[in-house]
N, C-alpha and C. Protein backbone atom coordinates (compact mmCIF):
# COMPACT_ATOMS: atom_id res chain seq x y z
N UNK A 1 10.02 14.53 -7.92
CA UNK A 1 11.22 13.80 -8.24
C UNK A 1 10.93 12.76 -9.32
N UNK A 2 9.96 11.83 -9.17
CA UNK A 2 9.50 10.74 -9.82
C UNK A 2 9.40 11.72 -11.49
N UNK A 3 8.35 12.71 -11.33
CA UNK A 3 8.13 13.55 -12.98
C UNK A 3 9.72 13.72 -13.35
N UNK A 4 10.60 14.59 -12.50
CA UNK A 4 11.72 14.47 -13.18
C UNK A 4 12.44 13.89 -13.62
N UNK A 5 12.13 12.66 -13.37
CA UNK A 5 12.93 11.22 -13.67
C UNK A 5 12.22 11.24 -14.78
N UNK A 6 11.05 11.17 -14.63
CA UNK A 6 10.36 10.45 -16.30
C UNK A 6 10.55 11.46 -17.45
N UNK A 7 10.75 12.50 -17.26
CA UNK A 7 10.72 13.89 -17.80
C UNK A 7 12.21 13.46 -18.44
N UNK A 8 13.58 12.89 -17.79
CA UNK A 8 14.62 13.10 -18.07
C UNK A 8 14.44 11.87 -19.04
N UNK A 9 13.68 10.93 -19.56
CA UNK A 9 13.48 9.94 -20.70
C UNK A 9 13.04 10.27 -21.92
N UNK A 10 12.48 11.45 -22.07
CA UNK A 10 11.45 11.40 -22.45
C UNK A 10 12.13 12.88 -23.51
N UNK A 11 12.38 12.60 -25.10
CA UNK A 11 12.93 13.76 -25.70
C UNK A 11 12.09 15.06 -25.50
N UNK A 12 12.77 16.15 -25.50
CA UNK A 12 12.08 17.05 -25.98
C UNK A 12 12.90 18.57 -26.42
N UNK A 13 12.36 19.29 -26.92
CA UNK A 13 12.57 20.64 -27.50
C UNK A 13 13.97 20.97 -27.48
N UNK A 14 15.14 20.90 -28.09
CA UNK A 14 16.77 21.36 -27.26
C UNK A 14 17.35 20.43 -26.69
N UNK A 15 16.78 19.28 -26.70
CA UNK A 15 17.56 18.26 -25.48
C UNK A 15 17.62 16.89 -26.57
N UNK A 16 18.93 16.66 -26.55
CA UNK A 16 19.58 15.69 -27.57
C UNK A 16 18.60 13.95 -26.90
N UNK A 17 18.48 13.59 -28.25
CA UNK A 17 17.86 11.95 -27.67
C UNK A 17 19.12 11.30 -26.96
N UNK A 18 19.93 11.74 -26.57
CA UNK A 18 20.90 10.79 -25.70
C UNK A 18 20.66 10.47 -24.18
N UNK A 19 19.39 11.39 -24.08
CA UNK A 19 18.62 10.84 -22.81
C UNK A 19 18.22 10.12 -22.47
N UNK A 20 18.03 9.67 -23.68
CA UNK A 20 17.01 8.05 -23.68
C UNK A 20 18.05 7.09 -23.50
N UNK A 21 18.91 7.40 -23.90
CA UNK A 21 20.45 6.42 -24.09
C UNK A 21 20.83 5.96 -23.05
N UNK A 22 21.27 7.31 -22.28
CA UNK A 22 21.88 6.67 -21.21
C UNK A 22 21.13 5.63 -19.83
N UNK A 23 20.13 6.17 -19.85
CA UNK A 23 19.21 5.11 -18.76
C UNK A 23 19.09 3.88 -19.52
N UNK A 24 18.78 3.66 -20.73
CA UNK A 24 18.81 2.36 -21.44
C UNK A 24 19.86 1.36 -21.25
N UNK A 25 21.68 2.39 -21.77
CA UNK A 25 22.74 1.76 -21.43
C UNK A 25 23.11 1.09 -20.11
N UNK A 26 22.41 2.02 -19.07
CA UNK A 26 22.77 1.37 -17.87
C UNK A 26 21.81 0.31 -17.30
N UNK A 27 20.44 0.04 -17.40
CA UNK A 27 19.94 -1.15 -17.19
C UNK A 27 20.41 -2.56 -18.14
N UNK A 28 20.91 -1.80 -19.70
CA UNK A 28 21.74 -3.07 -20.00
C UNK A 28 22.77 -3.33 -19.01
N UNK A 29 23.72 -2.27 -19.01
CA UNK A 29 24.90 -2.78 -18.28
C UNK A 29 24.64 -3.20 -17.10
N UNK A 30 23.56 -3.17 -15.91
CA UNK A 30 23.19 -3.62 -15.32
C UNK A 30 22.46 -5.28 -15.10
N UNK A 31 21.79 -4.96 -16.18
CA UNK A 31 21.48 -6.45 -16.29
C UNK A 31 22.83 -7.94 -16.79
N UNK A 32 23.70 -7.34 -16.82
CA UNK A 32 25.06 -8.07 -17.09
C UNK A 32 25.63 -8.39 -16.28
N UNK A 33 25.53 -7.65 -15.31
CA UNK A 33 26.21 -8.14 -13.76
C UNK A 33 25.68 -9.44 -13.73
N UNK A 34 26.68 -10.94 -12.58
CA UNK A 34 26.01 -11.84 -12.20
C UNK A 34 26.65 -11.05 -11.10
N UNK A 35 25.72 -12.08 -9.71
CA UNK A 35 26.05 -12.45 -8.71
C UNK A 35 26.24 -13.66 -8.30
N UNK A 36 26.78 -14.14 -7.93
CA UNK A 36 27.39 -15.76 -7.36
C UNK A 36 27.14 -15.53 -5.74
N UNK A 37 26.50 -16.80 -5.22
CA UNK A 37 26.67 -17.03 -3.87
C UNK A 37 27.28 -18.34 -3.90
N UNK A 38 27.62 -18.46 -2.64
CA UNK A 38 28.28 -19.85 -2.16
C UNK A 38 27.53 -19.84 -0.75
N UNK A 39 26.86 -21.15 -0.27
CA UNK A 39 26.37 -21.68 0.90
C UNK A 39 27.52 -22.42 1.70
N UNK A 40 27.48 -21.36 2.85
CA UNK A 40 28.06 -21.43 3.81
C UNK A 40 27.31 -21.48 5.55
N UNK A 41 26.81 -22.46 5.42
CA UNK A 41 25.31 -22.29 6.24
C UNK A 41 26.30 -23.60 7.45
N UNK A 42 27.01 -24.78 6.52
CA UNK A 42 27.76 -25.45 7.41
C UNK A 42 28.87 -24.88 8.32
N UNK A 43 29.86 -24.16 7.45
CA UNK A 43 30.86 -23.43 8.14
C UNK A 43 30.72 -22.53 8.53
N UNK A 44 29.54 -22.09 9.12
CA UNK A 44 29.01 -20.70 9.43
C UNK A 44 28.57 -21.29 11.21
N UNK A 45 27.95 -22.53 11.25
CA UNK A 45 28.01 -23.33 12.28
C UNK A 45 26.35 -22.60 12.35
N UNK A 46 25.43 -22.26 11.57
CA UNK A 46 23.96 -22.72 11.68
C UNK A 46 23.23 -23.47 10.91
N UNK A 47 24.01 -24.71 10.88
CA UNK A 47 22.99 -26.12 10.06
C UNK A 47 22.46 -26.20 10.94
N UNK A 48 21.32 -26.29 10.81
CA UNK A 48 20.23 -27.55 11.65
C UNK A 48 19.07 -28.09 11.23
N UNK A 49 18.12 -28.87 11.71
CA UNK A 49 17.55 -29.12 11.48
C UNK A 49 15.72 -28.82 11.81
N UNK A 50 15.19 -27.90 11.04
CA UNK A 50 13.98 -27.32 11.79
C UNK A 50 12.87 -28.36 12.31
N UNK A 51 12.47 -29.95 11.62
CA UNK A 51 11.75 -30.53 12.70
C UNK A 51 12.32 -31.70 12.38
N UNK A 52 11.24 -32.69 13.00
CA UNK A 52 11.70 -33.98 13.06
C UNK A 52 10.61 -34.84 12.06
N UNK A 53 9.71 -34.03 11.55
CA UNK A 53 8.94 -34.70 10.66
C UNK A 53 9.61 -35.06 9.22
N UNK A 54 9.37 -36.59 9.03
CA UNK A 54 9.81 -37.21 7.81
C UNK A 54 9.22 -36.42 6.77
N UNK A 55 8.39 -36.07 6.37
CA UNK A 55 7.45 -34.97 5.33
C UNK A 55 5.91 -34.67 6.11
N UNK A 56 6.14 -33.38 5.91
CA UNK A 56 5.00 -32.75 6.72
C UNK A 56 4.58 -32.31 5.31
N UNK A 57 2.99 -32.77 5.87
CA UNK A 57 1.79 -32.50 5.01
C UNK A 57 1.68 -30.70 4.63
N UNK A 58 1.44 -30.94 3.37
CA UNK A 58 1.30 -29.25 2.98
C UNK A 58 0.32 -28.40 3.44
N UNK A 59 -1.55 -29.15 4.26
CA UNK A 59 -2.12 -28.40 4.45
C UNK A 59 -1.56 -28.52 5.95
N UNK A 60 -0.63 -29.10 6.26
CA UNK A 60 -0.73 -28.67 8.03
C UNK A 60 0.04 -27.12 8.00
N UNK A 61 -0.38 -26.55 9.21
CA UNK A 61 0.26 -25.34 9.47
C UNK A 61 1.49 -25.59 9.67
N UNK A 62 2.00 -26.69 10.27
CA UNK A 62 3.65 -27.25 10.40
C UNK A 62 4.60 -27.07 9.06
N UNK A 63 4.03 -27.27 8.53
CA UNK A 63 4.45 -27.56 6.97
C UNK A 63 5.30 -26.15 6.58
N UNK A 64 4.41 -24.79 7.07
CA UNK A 64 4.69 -23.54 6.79
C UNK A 64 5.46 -22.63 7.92
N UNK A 65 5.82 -23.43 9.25
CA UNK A 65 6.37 -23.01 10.32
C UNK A 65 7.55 -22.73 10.14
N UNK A 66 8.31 -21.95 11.17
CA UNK A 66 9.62 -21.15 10.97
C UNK A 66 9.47 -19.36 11.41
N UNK A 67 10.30 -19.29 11.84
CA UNK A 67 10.71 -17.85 12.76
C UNK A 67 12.09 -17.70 12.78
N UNK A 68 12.27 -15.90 12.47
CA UNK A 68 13.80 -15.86 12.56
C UNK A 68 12.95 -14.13 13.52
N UNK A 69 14.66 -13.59 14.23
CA UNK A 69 14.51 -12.75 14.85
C UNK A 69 15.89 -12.11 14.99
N UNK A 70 16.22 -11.20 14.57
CA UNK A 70 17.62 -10.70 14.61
C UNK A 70 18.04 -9.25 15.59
N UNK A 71 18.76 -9.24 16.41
CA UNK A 71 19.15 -8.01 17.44
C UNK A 71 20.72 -8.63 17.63
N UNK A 72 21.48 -7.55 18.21
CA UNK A 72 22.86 -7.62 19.00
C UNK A 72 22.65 -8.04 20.03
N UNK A 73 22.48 -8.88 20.68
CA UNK A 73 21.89 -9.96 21.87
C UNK A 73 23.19 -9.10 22.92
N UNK A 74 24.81 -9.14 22.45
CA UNK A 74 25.84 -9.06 23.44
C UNK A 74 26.25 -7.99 23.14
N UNK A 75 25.91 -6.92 22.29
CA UNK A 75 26.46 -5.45 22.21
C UNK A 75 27.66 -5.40 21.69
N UNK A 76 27.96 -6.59 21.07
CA UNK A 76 29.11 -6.99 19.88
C UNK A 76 29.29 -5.93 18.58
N UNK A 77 28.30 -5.02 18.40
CA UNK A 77 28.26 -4.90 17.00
C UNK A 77 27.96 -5.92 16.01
N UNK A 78 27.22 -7.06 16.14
CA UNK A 78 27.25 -8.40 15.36
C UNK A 78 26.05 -8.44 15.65
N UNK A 79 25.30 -8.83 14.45
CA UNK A 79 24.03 -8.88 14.71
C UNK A 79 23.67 -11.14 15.22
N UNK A 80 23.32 -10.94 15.48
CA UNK A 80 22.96 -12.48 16.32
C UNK A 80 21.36 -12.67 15.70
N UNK A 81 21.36 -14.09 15.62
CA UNK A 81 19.91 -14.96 15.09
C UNK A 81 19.23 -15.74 16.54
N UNK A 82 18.21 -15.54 16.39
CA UNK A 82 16.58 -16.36 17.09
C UNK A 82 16.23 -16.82 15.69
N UNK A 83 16.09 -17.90 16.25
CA UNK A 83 15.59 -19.17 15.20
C UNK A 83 14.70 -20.12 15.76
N UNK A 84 13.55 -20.07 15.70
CA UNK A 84 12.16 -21.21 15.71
C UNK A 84 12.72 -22.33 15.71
N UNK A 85 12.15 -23.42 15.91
CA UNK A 85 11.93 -25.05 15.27
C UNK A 85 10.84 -25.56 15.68
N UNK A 86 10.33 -26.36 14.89
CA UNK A 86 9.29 -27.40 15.53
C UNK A 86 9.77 -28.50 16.37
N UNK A 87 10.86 -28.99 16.42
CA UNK A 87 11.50 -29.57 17.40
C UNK A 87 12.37 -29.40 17.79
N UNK A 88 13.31 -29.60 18.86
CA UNK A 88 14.86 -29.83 19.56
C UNK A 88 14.89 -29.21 20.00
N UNK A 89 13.96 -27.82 20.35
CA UNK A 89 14.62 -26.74 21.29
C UNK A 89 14.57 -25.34 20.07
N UNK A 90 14.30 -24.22 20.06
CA UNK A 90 14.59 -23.03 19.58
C UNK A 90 16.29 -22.81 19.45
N UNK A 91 16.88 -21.93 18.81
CA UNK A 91 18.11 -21.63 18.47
C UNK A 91 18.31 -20.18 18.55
N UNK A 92 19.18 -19.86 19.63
CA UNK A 92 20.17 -18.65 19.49
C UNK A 92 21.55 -18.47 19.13
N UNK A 93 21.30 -18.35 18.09
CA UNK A 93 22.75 -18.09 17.15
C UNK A 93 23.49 -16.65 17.61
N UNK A 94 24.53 -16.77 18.41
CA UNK A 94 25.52 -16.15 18.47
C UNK A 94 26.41 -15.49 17.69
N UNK A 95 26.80 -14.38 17.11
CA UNK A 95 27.69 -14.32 16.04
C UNK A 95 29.10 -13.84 16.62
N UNK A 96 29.92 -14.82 15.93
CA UNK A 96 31.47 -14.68 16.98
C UNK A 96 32.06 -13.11 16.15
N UNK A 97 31.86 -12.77 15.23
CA UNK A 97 32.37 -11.81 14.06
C UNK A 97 33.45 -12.31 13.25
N UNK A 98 33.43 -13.45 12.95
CA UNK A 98 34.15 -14.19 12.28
C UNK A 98 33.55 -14.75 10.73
N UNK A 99 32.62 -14.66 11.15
CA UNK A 99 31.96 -15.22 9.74
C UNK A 99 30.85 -16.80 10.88
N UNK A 100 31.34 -17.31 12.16
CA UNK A 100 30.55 -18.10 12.35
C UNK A 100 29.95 -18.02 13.71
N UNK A 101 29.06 -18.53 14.06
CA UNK A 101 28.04 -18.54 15.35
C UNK A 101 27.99 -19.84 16.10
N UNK A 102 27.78 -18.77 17.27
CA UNK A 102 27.41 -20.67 18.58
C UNK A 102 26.21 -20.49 18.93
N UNK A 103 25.18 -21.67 18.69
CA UNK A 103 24.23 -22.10 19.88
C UNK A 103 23.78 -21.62 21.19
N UNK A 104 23.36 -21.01 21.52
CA UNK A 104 23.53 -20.61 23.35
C UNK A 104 22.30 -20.46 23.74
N UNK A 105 21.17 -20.76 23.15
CA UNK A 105 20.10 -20.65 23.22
C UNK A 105 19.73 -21.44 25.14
N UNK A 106 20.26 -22.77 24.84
CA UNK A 106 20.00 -23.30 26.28
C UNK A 106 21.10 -22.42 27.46
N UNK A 107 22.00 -21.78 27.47
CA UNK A 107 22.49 -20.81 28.90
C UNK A 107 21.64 -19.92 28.50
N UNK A 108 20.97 -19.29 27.73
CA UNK A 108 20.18 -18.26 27.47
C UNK A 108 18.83 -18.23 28.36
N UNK A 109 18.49 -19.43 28.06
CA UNK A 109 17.29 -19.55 28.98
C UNK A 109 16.28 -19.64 27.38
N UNK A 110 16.82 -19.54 26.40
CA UNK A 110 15.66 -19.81 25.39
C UNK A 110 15.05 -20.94 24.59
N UNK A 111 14.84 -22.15 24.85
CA UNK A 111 14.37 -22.77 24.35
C UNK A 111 13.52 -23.69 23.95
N UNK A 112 12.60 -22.91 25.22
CA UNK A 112 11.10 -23.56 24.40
C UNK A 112 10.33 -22.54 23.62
N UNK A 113 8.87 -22.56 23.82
CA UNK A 113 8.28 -23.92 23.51
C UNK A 113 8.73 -24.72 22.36
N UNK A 114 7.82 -25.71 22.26
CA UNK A 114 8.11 -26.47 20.76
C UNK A 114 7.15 -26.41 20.29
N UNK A 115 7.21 -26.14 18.71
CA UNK A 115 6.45 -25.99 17.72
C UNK A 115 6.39 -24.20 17.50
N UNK A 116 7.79 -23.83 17.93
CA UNK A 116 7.63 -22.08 17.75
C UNK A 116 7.56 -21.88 16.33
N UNK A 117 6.82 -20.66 16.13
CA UNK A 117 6.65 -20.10 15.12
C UNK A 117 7.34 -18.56 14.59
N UNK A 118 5.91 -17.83 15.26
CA UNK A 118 6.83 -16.24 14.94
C UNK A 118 7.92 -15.80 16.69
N UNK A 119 8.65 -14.64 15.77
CA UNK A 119 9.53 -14.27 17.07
C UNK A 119 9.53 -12.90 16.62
N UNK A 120 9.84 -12.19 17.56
CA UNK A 120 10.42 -10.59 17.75
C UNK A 120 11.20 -10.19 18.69
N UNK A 121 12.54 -9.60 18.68
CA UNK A 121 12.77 -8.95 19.55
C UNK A 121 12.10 -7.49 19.90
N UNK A 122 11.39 -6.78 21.29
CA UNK A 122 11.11 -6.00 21.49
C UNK A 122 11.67 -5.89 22.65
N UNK A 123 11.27 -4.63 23.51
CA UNK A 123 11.69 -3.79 24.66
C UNK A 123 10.26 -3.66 25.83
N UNK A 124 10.00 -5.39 26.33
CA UNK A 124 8.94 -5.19 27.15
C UNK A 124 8.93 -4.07 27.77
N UNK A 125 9.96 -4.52 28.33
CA UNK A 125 9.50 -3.60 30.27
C UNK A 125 10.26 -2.22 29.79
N UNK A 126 10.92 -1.84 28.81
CA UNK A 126 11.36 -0.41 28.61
C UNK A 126 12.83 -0.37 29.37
N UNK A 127 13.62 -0.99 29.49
CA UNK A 127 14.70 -1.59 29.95
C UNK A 127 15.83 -0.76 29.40
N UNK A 128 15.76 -1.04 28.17
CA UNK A 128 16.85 -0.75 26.71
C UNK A 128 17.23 -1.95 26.13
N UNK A 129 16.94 -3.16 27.06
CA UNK A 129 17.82 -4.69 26.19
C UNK A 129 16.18 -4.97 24.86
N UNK A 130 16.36 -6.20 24.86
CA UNK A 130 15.77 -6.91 23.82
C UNK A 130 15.21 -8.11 24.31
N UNK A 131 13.76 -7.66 24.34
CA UNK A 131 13.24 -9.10 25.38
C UNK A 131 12.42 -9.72 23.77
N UNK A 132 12.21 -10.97 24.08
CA UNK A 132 11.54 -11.64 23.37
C UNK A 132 10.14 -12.03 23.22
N UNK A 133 9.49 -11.93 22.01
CA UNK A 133 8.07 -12.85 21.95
C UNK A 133 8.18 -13.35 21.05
N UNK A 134 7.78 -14.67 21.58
CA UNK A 134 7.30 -15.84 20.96
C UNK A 134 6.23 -15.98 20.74
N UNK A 135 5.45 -16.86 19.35
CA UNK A 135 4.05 -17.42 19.26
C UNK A 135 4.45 -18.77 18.86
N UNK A 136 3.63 -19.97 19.04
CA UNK A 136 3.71 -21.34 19.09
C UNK A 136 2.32 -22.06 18.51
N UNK A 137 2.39 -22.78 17.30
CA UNK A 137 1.66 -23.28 16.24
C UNK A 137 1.06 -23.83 17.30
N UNK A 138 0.52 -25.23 18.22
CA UNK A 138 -0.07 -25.88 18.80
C UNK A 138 -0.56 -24.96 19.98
N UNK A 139 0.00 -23.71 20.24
CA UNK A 139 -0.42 -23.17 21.53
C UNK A 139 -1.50 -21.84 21.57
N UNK A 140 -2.34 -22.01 22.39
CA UNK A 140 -3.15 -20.68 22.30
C UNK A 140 -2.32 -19.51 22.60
N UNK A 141 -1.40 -19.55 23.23
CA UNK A 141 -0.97 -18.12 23.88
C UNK A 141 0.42 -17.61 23.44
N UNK A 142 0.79 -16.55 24.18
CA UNK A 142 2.15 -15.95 23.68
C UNK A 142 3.31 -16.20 24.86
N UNK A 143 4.61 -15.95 24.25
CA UNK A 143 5.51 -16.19 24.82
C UNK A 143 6.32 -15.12 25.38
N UNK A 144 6.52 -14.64 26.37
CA UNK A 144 7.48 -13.25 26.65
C UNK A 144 8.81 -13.62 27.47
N UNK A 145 10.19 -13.52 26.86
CA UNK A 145 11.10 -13.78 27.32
C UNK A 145 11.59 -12.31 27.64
N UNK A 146 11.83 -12.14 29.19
CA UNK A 146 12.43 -10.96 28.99
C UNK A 146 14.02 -11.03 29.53
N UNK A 147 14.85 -10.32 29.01
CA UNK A 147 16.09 -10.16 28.96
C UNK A 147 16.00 -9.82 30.73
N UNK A 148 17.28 -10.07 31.00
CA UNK A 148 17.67 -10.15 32.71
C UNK A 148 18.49 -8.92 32.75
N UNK A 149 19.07 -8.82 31.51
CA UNK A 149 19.98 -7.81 31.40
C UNK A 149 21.64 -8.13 31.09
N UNK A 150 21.47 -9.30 31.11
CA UNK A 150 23.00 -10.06 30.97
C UNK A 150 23.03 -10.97 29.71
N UNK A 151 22.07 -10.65 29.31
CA UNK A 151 21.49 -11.29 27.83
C UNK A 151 20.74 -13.31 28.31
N UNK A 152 20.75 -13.38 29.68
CA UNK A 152 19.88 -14.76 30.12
C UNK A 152 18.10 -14.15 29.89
N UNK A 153 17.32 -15.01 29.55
CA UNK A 153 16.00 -15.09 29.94
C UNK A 153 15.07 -15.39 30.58
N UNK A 154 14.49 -14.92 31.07
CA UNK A 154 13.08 -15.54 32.10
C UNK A 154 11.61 -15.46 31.38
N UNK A 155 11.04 -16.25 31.16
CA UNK A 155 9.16 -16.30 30.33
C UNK A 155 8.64 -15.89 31.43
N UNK A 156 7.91 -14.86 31.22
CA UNK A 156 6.97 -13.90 32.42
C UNK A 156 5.75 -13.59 31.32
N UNK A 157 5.50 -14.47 30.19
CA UNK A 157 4.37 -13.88 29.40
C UNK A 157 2.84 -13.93 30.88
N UNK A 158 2.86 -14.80 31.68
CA UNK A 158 1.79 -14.84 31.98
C UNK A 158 1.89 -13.38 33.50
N UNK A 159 2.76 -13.40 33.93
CA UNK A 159 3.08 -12.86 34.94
C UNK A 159 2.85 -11.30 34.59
N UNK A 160 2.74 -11.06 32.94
CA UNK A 160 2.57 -9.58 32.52
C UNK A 160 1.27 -9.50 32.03
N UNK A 161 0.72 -10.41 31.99
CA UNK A 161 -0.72 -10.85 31.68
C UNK A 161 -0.71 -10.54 29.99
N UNK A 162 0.38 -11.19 29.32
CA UNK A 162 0.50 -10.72 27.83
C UNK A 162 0.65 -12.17 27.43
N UNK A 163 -0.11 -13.58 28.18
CA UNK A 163 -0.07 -14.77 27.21
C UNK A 163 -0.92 -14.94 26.25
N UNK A 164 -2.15 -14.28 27.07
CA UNK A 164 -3.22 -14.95 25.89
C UNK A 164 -3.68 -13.76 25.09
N UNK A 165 -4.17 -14.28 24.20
CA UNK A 165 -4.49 -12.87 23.26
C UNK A 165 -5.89 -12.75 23.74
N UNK A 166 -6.28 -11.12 23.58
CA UNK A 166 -7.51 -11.02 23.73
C UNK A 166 -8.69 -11.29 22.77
N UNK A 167 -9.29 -12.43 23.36
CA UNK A 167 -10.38 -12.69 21.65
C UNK A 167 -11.72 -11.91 21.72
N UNK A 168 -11.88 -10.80 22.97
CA UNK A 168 -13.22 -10.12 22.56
C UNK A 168 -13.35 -9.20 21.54
């Protein structure tokens, strides 16, 4: 596929140079497009604030912290946000399908530790929902939230024997 692509640039024997043309014309005309965004991060209802540090030092690992994690938490068709912080609690962003989201992280059952970092939704126990892991900058170990099934959480990282990583 790739040769035929380059093949179709490239004049030869019977075949008019307008080959060259048209791929040319269209990365111009391509490159002409703008795109415009507008930040809507307030009326979207996920401002916040990721820590509480006045300026965090660039060599701390804090400095570089942050986790996002995205699944249909409520089977909405809407995809919903897990969001890290180094302080206040972790964030589960709800998506109403409106264009904005609620908080629910605390009825969720999600919001520690502090100082989270990475996140994933996966399928511990083989369920079908979307259980969670967490990792946490200050902490040796891992975090396993697993879904109840009603989209609440319970941390059973240690109870599955999946907190600590294995360092042999």
């Amino acid at each position: 596929m790739l040769r035929n692509l380059i093949n179709s640039f490239l004049p030869h024997r019977g075949r008019s140079r307008l080959n060259i043309a048209w791929p040319l014309a269209f990365f111009v005309f391509v490159g002409t497009l703008k795109a415009e965004f507008t930040d809507v991060t307030e009326q979207a209802g996920v401002d916040f604030l990721h820590g509480t540090l006045a300026t965090p030092i660039p060599s701390s690992p804090l400095y570089y912290a942050g986790g996002l994690a995205v699944t249909d938490l409520n089977h909405d068709g809407w995809l919903d946000l897990f969001v890290t912080r180094l302080s206040g609690g972790n964030l589960m962003f709800i998506n109403n399908g409106d264009g904005t989201f609620n908080d629910e992280a605390g009825v969720r059952g999600l919001t520690g530790p502090i100082h989270s970092n990475g996140a994933a939704f996966v399928d511990i126990d083989n369920d079908g929902d979307a259980d969670l892991l967490l990792t946490a900058i200050d902490s040796p170990r891992y975090y396993a939230y697993l879904n109840q099934g009603d989209g609440t959480f319970v941390e059973q990282a240690e109870l599955r024997a999946i907190a600590t990583p294995d360092t042999a």
